[in-house]
N, C-alpha and C. Protein backbone atom coordinates (compact mmCIF):
# COMPACT_ATOMS: atom_id res chain seq x y z
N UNK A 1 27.65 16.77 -27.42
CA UNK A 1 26.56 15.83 -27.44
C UNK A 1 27.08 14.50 -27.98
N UNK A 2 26.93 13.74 -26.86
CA UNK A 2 27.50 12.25 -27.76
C UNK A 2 26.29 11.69 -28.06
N UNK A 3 26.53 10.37 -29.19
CA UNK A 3 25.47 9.76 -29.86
C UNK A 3 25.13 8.45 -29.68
N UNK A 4 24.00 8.32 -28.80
CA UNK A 4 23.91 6.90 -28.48
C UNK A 4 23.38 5.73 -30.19
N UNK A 5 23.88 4.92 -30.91
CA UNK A 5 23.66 4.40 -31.59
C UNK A 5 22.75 3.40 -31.32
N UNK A 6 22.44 2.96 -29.78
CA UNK A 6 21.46 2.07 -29.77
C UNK A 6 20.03 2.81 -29.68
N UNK A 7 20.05 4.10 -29.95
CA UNK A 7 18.43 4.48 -29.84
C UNK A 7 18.16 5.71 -30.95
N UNK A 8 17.58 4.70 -32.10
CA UNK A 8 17.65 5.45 -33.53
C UNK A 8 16.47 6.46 -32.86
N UNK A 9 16.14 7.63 -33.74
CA UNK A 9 15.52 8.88 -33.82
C UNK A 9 15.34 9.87 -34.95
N UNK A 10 14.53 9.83 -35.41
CA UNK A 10 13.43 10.87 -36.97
C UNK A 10 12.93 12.36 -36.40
N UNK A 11 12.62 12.00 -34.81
CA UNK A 11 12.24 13.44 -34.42
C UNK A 11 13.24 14.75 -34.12
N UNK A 12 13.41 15.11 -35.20
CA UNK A 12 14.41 16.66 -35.26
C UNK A 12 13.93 17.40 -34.23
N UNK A 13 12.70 17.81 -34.03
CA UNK A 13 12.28 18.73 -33.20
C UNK A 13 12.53 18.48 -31.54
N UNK A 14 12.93 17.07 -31.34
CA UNK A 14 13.43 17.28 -29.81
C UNK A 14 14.39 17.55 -29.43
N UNK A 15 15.20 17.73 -28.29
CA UNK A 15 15.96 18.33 -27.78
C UNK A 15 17.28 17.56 -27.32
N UNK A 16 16.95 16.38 -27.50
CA UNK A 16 18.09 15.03 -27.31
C UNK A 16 18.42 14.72 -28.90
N UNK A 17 17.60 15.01 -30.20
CA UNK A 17 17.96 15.05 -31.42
C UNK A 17 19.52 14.85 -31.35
N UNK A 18 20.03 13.91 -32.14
CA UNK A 18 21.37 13.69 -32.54
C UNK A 18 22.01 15.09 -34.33
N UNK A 19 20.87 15.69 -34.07
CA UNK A 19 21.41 16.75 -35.45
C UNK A 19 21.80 15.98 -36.67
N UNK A 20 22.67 15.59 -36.60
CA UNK A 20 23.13 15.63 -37.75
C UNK A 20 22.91 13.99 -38.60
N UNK A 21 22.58 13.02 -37.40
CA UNK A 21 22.28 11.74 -37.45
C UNK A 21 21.23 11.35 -37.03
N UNK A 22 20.47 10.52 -37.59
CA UNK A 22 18.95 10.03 -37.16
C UNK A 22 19.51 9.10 -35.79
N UNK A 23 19.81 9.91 -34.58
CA UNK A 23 19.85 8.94 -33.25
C UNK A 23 19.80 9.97 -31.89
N UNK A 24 19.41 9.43 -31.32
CA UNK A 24 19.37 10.05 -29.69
C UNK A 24 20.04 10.02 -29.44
N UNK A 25 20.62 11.39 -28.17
CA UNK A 25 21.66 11.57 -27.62
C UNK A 25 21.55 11.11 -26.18
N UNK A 26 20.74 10.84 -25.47
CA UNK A 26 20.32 10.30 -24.19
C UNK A 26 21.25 8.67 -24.34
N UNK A 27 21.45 8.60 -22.77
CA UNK A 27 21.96 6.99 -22.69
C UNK A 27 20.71 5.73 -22.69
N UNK A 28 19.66 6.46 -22.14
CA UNK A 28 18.45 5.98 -22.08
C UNK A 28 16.78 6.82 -22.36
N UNK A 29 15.88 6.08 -22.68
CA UNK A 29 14.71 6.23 -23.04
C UNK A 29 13.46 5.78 -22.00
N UNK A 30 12.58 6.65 -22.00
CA UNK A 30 11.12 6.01 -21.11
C UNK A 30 10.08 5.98 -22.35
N UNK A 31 9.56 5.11 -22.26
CA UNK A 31 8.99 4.59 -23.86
C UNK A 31 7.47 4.98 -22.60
N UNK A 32 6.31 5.63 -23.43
CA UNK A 32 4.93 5.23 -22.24
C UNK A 32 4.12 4.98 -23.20
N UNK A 33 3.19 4.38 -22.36
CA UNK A 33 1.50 4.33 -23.20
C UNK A 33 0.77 5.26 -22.70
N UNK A 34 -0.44 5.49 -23.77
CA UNK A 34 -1.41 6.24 -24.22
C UNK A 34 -2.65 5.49 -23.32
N UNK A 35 -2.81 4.10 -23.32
CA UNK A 35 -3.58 3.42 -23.30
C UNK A 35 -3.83 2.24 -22.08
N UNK A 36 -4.72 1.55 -21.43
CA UNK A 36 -4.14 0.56 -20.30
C UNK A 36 -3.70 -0.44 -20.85
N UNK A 37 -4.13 -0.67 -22.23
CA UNK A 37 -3.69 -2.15 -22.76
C UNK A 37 -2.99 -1.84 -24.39
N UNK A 38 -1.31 -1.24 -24.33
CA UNK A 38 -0.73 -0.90 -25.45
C UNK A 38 -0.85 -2.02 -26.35
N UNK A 39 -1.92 -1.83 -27.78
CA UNK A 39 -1.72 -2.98 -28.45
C UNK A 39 -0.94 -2.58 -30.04
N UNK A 40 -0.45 -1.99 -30.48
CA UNK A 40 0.03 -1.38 -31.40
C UNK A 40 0.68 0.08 -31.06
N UNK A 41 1.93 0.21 -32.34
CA UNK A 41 2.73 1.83 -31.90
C UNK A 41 2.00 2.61 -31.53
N UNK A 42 0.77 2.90 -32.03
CA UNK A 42 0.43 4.45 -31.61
C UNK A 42 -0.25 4.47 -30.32
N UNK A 43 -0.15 3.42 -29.37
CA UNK A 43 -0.68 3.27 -28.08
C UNK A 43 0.46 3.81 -27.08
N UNK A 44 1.88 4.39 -27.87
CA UNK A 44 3.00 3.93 -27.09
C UNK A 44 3.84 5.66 -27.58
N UNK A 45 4.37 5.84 -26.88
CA UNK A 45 5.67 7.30 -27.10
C UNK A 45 7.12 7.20 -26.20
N UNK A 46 7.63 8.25 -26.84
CA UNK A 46 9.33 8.25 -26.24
C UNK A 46 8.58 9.16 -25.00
N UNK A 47 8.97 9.00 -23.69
CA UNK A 47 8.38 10.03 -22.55
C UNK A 47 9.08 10.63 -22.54
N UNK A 48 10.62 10.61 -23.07
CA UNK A 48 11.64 11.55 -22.66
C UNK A 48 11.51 12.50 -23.69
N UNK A 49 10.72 12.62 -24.52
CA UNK A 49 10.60 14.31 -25.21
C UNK A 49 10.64 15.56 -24.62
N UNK A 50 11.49 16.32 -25.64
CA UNK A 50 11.37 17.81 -24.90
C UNK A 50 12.16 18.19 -25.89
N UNK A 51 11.10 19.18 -26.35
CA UNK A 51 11.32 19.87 -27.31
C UNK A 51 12.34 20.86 -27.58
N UNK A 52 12.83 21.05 -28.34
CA UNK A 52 14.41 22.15 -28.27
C UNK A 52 14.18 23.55 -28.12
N UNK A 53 14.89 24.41 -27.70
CA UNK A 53 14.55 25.63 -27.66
C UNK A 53 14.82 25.95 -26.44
C-alpha cells in the first residue's frame, strides 16, 4: 500500500486507510454532497469510502 501524502485521513475504518499514518492510500478522491447547494463540511463526504473487511 503506498501513501498518498496529498490526501490526509482520520478514518481508520476505511479500506484505503494508510494504517499506520493519518493519509489515504488512493491516488485520488471523489469528495460528494449531501445537499443541492453544499454550504458547509457536513453537506460534503469522501465518495470513495469502503469500509475494510
Amino acid at each position: 500500500m503506498e501513501i498518498n501524502r496529498s490526501i490526509g485521513c482520520t478514518v481508520t475504518e476505511c479500506k484505503y486507510h494508510a494504517k499506520k499514518d493519518s493519509y489515504c492510500s488512493l491516488d485520488h478522491i471523489n469528495v460528494v454532497k449531501h445537499t443541492n447547494n453544499a454550504t458547509d463540511p457536513q453537506s460534503t463526504d469522501c465518495g470513495s469510502f469502503e469500509l475494510e473487511g
